[in-house]
N, C-alpha and C. Protein backbone atom coordinates (compact mmCIF):
# COMPACT_ATOMS: atom_id res chain seq x y z
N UNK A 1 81.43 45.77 110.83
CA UNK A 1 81.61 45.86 109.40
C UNK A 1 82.84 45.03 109.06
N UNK A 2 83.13 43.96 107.81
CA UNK A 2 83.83 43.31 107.78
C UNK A 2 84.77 44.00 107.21
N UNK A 3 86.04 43.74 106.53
CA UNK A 3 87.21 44.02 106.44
C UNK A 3 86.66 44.45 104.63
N UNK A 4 86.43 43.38 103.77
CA UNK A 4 86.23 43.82 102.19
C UNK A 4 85.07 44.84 102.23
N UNK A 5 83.97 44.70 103.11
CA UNK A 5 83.41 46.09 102.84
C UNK A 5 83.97 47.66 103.17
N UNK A 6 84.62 47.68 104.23
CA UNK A 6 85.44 48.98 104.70
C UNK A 6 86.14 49.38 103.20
N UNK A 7 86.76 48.04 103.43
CA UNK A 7 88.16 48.54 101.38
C UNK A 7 87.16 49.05 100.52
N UNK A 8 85.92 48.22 100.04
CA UNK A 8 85.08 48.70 98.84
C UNK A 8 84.50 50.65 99.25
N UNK A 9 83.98 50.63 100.59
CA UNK A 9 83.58 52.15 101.04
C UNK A 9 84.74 53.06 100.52
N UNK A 10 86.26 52.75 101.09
CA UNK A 10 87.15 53.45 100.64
C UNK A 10 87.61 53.48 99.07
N UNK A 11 87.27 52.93 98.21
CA UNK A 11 87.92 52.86 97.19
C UNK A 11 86.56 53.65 96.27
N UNK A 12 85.50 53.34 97.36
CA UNK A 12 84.63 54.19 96.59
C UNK A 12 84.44 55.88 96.86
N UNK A 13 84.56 55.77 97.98
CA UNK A 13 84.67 57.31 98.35
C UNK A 13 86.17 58.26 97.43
N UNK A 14 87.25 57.33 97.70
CA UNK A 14 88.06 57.65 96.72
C UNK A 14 88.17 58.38 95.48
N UNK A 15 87.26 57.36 94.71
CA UNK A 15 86.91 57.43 93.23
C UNK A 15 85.89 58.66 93.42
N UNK A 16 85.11 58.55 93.72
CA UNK A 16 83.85 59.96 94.28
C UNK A 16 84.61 61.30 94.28
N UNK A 17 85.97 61.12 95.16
CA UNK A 17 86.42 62.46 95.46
C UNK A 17 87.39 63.02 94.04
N UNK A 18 87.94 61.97 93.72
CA UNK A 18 88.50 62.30 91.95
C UNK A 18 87.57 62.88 91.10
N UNK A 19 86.68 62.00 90.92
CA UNK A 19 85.75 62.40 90.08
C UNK A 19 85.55 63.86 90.00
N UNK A 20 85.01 64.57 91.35
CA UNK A 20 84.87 65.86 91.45
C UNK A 20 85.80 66.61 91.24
N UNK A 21 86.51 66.35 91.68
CA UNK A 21 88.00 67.44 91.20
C UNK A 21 88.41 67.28 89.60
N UNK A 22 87.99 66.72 88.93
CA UNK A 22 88.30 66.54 87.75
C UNK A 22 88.06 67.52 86.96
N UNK A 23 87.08 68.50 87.13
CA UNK A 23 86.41 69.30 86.23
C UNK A 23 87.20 70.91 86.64
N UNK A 24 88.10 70.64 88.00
CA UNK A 24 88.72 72.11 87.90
C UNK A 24 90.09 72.04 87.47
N UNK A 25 89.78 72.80 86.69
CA UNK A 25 90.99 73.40 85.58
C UNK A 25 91.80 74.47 85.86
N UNK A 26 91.02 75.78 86.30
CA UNK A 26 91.63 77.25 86.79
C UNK A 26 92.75 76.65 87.60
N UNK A 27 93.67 77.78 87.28
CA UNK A 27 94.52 77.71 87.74
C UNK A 27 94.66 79.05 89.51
N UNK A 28 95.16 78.64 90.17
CA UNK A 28 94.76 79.29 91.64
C UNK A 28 96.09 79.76 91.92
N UNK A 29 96.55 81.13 92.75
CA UNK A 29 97.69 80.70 93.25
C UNK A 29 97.35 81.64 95.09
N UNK A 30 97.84 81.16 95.76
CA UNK A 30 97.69 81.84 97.24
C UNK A 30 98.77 81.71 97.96
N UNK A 31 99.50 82.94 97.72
CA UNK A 31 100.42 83.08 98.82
C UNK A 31 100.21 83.74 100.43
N UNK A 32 100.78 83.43 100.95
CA UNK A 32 100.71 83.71 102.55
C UNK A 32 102.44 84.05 102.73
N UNK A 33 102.74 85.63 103.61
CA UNK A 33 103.95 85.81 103.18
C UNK A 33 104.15 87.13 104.38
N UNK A 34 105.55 87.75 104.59
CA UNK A 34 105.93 88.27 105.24
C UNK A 34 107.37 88.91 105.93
N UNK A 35 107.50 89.53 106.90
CA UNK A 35 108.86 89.57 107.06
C UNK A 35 108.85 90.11 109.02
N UNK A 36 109.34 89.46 109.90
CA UNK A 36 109.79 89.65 111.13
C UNK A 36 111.42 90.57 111.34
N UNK A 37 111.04 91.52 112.21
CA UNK A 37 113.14 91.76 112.40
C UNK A 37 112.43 93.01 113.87
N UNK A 38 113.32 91.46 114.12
CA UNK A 38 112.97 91.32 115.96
C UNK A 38 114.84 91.24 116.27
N UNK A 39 115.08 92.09 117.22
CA UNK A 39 116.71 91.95 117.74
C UNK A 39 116.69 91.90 119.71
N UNK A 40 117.80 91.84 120.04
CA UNK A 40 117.87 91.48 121.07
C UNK A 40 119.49 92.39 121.52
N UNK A 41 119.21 93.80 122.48
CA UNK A 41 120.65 94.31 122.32
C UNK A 41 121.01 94.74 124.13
N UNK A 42 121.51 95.16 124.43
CA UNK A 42 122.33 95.26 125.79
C UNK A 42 122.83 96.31 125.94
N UNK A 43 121.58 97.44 127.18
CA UNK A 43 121.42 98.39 126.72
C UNK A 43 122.27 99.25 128.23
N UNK A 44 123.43 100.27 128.05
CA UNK A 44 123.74 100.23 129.64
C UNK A 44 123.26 102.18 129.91
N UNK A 45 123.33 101.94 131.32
CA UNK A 45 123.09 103.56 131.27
C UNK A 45 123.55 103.66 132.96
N UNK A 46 123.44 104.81 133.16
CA UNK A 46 123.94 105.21 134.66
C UNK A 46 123.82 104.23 136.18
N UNK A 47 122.64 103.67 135.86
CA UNK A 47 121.87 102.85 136.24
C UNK A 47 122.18 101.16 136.40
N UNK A 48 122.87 101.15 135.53
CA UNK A 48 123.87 99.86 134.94
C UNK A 48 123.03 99.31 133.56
N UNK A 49 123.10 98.32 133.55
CA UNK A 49 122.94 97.48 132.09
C UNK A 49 121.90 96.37 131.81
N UNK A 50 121.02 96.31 130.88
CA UNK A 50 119.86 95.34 131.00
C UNK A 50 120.17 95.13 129.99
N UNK A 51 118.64 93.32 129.50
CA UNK A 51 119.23 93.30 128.22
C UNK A 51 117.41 93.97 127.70
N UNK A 52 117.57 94.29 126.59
CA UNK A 52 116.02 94.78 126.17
C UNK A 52 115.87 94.43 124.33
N UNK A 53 114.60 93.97 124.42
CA UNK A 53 113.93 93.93 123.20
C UNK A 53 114.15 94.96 122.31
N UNK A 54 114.52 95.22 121.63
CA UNK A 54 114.85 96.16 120.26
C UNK A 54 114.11 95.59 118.98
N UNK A 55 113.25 96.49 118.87
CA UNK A 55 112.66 96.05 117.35
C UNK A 55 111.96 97.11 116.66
N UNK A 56 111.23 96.69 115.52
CA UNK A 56 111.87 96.27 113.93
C UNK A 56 113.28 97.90 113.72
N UNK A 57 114.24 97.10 113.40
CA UNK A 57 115.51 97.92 113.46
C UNK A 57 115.32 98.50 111.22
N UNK A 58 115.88 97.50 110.80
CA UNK A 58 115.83 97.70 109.07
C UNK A 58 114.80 97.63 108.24
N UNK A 59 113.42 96.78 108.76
CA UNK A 59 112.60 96.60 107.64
C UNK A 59 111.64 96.29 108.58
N UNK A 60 110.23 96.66 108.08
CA UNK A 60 108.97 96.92 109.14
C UNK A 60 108.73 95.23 109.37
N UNK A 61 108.14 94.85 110.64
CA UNK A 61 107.04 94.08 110.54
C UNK A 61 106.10 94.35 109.92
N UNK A 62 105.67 93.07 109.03
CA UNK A 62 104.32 93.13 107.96
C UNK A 62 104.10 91.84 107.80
N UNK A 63 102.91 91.32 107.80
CA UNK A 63 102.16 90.06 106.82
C UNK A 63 101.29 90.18 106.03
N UNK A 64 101.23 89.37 105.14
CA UNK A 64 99.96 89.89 104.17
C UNK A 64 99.74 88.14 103.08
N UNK A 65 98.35 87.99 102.33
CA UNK A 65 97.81 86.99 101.65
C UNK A 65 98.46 87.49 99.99
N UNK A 66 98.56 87.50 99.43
CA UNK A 66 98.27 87.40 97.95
C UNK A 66 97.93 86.26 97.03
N UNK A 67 97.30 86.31 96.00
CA UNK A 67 96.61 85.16 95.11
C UNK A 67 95.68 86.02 94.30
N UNK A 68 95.63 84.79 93.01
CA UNK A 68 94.81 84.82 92.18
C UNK A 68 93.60 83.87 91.88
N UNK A 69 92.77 84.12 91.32
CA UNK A 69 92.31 82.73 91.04
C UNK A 69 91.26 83.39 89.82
N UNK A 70 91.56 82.22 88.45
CA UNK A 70 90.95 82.55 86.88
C UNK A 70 89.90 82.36 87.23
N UNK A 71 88.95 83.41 86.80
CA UNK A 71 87.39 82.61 86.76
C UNK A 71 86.79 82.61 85.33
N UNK A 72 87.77 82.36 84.74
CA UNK A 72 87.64 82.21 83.03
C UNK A 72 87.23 82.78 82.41
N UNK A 73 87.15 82.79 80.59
CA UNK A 73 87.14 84.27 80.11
C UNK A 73 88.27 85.09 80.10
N UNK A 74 89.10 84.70 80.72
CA UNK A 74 90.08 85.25 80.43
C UNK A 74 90.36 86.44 81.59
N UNK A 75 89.30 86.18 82.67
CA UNK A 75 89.32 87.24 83.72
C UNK A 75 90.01 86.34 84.94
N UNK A 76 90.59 87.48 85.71
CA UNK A 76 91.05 86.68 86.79
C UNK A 76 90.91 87.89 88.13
N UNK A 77 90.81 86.72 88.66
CA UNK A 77 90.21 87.93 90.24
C UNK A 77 91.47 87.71 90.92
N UNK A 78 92.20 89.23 91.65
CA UNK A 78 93.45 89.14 92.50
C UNK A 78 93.22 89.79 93.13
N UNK A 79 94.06 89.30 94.20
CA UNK A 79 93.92 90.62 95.56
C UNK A 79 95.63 90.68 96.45
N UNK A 80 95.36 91.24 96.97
CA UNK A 80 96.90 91.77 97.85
C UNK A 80 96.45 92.04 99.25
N UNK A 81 96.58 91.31 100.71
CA UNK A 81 96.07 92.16 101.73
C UNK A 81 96.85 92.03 102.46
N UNK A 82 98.04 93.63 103.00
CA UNK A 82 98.48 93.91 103.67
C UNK A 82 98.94 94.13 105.16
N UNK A 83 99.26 93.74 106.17
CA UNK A 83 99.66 94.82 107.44
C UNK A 83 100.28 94.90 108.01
N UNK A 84 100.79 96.02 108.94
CA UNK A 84 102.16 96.11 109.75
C UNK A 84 101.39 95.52 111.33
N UNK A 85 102.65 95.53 111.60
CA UNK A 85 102.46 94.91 113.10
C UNK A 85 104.15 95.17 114.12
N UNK A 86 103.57 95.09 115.30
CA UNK A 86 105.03 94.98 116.31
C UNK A 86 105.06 94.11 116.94
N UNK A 87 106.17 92.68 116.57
CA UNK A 87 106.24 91.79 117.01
C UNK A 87 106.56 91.48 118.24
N UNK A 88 106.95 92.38 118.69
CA UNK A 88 106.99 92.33 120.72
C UNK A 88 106.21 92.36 121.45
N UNK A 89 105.40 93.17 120.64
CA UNK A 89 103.91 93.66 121.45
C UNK A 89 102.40 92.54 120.51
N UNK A 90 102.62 92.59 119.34
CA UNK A 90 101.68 91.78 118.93
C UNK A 90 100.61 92.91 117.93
N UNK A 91 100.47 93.87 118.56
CA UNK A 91 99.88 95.12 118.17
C UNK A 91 99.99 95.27 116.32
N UNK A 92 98.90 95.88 116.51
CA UNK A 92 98.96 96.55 114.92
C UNK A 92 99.83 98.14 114.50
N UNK A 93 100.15 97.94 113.42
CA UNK A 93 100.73 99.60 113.15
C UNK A 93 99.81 100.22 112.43
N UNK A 94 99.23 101.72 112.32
CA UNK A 94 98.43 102.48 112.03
C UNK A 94 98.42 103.10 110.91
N UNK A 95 99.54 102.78 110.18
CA UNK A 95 99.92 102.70 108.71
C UNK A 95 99.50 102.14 107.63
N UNK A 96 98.97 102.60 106.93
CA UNK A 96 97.85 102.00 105.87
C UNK A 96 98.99 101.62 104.66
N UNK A 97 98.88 100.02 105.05
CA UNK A 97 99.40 99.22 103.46
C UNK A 97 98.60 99.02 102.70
N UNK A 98 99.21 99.03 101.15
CA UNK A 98 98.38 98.72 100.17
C UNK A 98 97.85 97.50 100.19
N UNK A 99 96.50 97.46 100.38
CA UNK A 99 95.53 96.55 100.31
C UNK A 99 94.54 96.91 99.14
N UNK A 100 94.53 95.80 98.34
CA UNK A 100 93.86 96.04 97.15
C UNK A 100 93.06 94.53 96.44
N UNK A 101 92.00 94.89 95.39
CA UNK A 101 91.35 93.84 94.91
C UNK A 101 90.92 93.75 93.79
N UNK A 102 91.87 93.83 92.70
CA UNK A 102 91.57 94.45 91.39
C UNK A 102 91.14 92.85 90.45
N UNK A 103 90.30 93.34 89.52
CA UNK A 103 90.04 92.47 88.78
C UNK A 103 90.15 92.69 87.24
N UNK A 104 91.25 91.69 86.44
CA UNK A 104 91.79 91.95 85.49
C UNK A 104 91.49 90.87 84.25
N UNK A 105 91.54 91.36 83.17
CA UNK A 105 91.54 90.68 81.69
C UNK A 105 92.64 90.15 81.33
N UNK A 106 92.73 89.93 80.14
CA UNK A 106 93.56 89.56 79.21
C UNK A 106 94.13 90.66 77.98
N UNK A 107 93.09 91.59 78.58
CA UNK A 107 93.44 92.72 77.55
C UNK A 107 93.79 93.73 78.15
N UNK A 108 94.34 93.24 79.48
CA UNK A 108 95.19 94.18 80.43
C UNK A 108 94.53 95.06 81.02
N UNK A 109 93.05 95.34 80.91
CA UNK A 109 92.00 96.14 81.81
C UNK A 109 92.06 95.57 83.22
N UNK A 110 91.52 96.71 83.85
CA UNK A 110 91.31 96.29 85.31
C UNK A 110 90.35 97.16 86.38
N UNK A 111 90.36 97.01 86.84
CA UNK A 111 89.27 97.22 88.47
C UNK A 111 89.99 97.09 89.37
N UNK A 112 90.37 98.61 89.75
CA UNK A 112 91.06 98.35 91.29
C UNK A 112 90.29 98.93 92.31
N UNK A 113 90.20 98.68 93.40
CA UNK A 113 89.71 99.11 94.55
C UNK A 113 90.40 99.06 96.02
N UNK A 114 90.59 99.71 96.96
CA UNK A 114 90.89 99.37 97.66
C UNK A 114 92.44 100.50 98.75
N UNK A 115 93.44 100.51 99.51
CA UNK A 115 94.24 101.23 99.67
C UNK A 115 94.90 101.27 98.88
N UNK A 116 96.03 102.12 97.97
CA UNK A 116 96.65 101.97 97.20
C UNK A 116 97.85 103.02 97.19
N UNK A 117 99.01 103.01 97.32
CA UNK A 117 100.11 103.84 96.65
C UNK A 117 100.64 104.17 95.05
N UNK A 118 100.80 105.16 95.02
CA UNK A 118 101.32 105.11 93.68
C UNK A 118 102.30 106.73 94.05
N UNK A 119 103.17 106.27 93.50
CA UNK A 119 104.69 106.92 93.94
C UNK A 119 105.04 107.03 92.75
């Protein structure tokens, strides 16, 4: 394949891929998010002294997704999905975070489903 046809393929595929994206408007948002607290302490006993993994000391291991995305009308679909974990081990914690998938208006209605706290 010569050199000006490759450019014309690309400039056309290009234009092809604009084109399509042109028509989305909604606005999206997706976070991916979390918190680690992993320590490292020096632990002695009769026995003498090692060093050992110490963890989560102040604030749990957890990760979780959140996002929205409009599907117009004025509705927008959101969700929240939660979980704990132990970062030494990798393991899950058995603790049910709020995980939820509510779907909301403009007139402040909603649809929730899902784990939920309310304190």
């Amino acid at each position: 394949m010569n050199l000006n046809r490759a450019g014309t393929l690309v400039i056309a595929s290009v234009l092809a891929s604009a084109s399509a994206c042109a028509d989305a408007n909604a606005q999206s948002s997706y976070t991916l998010y979390g918190s680690i607290d992993e320590s490292i302490g020096y632990v002695t006993n009769t026995k003498g002294g090692r060093a050992a993994v110490m963890g989560p000391i102040a604030v749990p291991d957890q990760f979780g997704f959140k996002g929205s995305e409009d599907l117009g009308g004025g509705t927008n679909a959101i969700f929240r999905l939660k979980n704990g974990y132990f970062s030494n081990t990798g393991s899950f914690t058995t603790a049910a975070l709020p995980s939820l998938a509510p779907s909301s208006t403009s007139s402040q209605a909603s649809l929730r489903f899902g784990v939920q706290h309310f304190f």
